[in-house]
C-alpha atoms as a PDB file:
ATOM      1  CA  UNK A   1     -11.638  -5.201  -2.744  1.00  0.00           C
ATOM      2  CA  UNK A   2     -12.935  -1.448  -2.094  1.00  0.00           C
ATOM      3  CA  UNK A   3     -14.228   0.541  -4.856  1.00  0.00           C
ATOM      4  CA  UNK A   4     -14.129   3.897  -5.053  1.00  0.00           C
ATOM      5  CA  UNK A   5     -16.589   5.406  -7.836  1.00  0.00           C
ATOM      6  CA  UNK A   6     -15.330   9.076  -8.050  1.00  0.00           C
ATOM      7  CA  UNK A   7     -18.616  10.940  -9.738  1.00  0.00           C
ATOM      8  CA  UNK A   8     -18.079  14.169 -11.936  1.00  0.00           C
ATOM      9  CA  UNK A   9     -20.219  16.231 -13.340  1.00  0.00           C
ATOM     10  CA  UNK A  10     -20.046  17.326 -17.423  1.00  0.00           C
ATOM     11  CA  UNK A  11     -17.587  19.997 -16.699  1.00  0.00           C
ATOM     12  CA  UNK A  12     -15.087  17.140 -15.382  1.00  0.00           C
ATOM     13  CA  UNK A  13     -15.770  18.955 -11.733  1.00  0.00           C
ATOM     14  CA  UNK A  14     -15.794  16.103  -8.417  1.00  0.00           C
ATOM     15  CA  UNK A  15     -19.519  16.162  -6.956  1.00  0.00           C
ATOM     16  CA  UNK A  16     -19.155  13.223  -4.775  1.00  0.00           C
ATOM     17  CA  UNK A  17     -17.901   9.724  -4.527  1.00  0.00           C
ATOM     18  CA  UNK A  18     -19.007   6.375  -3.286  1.00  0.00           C
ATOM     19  CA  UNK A  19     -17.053   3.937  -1.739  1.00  0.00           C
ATOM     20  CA  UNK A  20     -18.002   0.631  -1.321  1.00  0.00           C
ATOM     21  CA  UNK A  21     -16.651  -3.188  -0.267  1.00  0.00           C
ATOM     22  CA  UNK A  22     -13.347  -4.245   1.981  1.00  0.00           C
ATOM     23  CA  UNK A  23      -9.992  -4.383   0.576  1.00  0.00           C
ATOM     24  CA  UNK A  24      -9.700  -8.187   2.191  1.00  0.00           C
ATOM     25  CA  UNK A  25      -6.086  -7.217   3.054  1.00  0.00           C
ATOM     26  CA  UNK A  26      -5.897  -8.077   6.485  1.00  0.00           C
ATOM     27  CA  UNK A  27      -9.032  -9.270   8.852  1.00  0.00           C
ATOM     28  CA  UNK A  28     -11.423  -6.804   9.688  1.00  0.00           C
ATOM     29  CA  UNK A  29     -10.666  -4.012  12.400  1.00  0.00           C
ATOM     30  CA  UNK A  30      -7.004  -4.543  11.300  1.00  0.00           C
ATOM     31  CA  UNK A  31      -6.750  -3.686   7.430  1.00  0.00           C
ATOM     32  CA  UNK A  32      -4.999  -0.478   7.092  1.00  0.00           C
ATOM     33  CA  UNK A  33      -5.946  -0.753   3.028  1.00  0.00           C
ATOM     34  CA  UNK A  34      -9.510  -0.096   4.865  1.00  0.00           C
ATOM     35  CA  UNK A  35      -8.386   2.243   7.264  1.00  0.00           C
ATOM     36  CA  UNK A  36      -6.623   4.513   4.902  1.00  0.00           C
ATOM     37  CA  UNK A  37      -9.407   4.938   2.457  1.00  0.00           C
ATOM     38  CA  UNK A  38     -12.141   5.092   5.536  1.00  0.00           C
ATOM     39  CA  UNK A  39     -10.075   8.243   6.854  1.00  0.00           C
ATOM     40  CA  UNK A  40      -8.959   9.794   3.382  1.00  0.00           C
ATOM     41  CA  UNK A  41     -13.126   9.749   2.779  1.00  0.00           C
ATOM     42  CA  UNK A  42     -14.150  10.837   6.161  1.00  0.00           C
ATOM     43  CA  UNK A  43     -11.535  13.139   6.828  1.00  0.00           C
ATOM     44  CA  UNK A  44     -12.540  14.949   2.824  1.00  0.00           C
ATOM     45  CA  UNK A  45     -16.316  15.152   4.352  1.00  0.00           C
ATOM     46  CA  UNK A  46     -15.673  16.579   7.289  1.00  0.00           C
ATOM     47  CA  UNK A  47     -13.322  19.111   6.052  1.00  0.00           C
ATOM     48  CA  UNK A  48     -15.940  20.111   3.378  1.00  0.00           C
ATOM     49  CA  UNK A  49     -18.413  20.683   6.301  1.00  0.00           C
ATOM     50  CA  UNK A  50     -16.340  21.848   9.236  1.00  0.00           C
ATOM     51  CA  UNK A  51     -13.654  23.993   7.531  1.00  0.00           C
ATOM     52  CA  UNK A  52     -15.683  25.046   4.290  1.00  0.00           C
ATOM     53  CA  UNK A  53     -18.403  25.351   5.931  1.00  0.00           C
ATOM     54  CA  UNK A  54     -21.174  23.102   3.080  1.00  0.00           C
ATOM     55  CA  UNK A  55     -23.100  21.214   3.657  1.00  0.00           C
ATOM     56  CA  UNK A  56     -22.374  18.103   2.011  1.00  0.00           C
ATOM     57  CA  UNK A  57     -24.484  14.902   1.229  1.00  0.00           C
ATOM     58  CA  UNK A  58     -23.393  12.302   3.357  1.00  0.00           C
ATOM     59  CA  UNK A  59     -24.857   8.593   3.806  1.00  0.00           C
ATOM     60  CA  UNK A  60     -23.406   5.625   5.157  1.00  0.00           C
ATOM     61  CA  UNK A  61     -25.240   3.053   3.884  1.00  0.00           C
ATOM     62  CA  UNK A  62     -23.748   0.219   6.318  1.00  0.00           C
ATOM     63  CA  UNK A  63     -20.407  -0.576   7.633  1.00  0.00           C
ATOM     64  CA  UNK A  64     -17.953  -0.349   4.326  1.00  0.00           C
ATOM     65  CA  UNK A  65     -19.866   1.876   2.532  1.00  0.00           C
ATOM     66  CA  UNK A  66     -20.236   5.582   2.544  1.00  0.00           C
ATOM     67  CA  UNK A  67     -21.908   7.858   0.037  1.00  0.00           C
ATOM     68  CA  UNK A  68     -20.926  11.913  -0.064  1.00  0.00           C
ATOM     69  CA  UNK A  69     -22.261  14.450  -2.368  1.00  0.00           C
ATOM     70  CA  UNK A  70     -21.882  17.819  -2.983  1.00  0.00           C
ATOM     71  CA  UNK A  71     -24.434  20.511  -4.326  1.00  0.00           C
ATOM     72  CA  UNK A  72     -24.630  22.691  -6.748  1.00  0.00           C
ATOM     73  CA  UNK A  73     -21.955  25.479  -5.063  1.00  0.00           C
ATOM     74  CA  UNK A  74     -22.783  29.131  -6.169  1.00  0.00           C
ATOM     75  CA  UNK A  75     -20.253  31.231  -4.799  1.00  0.00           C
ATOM     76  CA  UNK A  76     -16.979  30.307  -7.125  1.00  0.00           C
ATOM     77  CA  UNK A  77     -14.294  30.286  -4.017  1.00  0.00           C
ATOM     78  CA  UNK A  78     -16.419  28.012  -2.691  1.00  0.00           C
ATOM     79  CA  UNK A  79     -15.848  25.467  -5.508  1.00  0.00           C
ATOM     80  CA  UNK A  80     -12.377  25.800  -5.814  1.00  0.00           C
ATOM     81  CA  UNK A  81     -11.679  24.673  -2.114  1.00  0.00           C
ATOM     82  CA  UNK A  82     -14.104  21.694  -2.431  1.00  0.00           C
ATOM     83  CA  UNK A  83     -12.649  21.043  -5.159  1.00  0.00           C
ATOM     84  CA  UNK A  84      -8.976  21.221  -3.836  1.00  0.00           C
ATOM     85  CA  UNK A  85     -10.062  19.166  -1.199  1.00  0.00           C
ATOM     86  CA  UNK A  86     -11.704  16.051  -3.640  1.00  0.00           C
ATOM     87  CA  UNK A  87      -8.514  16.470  -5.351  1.00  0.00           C
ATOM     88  CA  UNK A  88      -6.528  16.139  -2.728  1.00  0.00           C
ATOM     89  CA  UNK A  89      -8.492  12.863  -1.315  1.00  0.00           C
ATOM     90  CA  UNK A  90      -8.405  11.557  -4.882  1.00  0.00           C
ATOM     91  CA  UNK A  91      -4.030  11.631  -4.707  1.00  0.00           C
ATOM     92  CA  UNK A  92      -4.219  10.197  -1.562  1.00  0.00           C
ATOM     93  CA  UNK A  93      -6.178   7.126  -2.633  1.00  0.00           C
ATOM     94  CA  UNK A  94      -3.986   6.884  -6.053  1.00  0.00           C
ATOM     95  CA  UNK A  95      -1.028   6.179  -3.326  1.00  0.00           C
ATOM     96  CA  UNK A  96      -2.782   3.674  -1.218  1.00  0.00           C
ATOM     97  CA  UNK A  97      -3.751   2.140  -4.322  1.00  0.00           C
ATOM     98  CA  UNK A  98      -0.375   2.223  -6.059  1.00  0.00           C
ATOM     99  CA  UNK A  99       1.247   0.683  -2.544  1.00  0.00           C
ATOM    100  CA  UNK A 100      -1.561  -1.565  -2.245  1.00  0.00           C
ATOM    101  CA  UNK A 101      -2.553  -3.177  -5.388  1.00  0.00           C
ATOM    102  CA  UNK A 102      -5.369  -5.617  -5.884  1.00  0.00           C
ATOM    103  CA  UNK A 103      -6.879  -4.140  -2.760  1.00  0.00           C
ATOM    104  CA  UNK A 104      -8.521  -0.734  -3.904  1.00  0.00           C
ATOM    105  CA  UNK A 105      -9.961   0.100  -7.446  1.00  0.00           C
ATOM    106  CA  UNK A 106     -10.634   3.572  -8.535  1.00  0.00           C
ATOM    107  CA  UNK A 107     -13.404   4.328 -11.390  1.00  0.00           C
ATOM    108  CA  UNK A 108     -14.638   7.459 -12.415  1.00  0.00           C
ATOM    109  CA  UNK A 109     -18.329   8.376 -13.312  1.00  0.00           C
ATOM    110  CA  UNK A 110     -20.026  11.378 -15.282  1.00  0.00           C
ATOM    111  CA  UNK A 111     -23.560  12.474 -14.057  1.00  0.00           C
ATOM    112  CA  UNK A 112     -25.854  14.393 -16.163  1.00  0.00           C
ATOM    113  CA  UNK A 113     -27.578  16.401 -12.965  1.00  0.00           C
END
């Protein structure tokens, strides 16, 4: 199963997430459980860098497992979009989940820094 830990800080803002594991759905280089949460994640980094142009935290730890955090974002606009965009990941994983279930969990997590 893939985990997702979706990490917030005490304001209930998105910082970062941390997906972990393989969905199991199908064998490996042919799950599309894996392949739609691999993209969703990668896709929501990239954006964050490319288009927003911040500079995100982003390790990946070994195959399966990526890590991405976010600063702390001065500039309010700034915020809003990475926010929009963690949002908009965080939909698109409720879906796979809710067409794929048993193959993807979702938990949420409150940092204190």
């Amino acid at each position: 199963m893939v985990e997702v830990i979706l990490e917030s800080n005490q304001k209930g803002e998105l910082v970062g997430f941390k997906i972990e594991g393989h969905a199991g759905f199908e064998q490996k280089g042919q799950d599309i459980v894996c392949a739609a949460v691999s993209i969703l994640a990668q896709t929501t980094a990239a954006s964050i860098q490319e288009i927003l142009q911040v500079e995100p935290e982003v390790l990946r730890v070994q195959d399966g497992n990526l890590i991405c955090r976010i600063g702390d974002l001065k500039e309010p606009d700034k915020k809003k979009e990475v926010q929009l965009l963690l949002e908009s990941m965080v939909l698109g994983l409720k879906e796979t989940s809710r067409n794929y279930p048993g193959y993807l969990e979702i938990k949420q997590r409150k940092i204190t820094s």
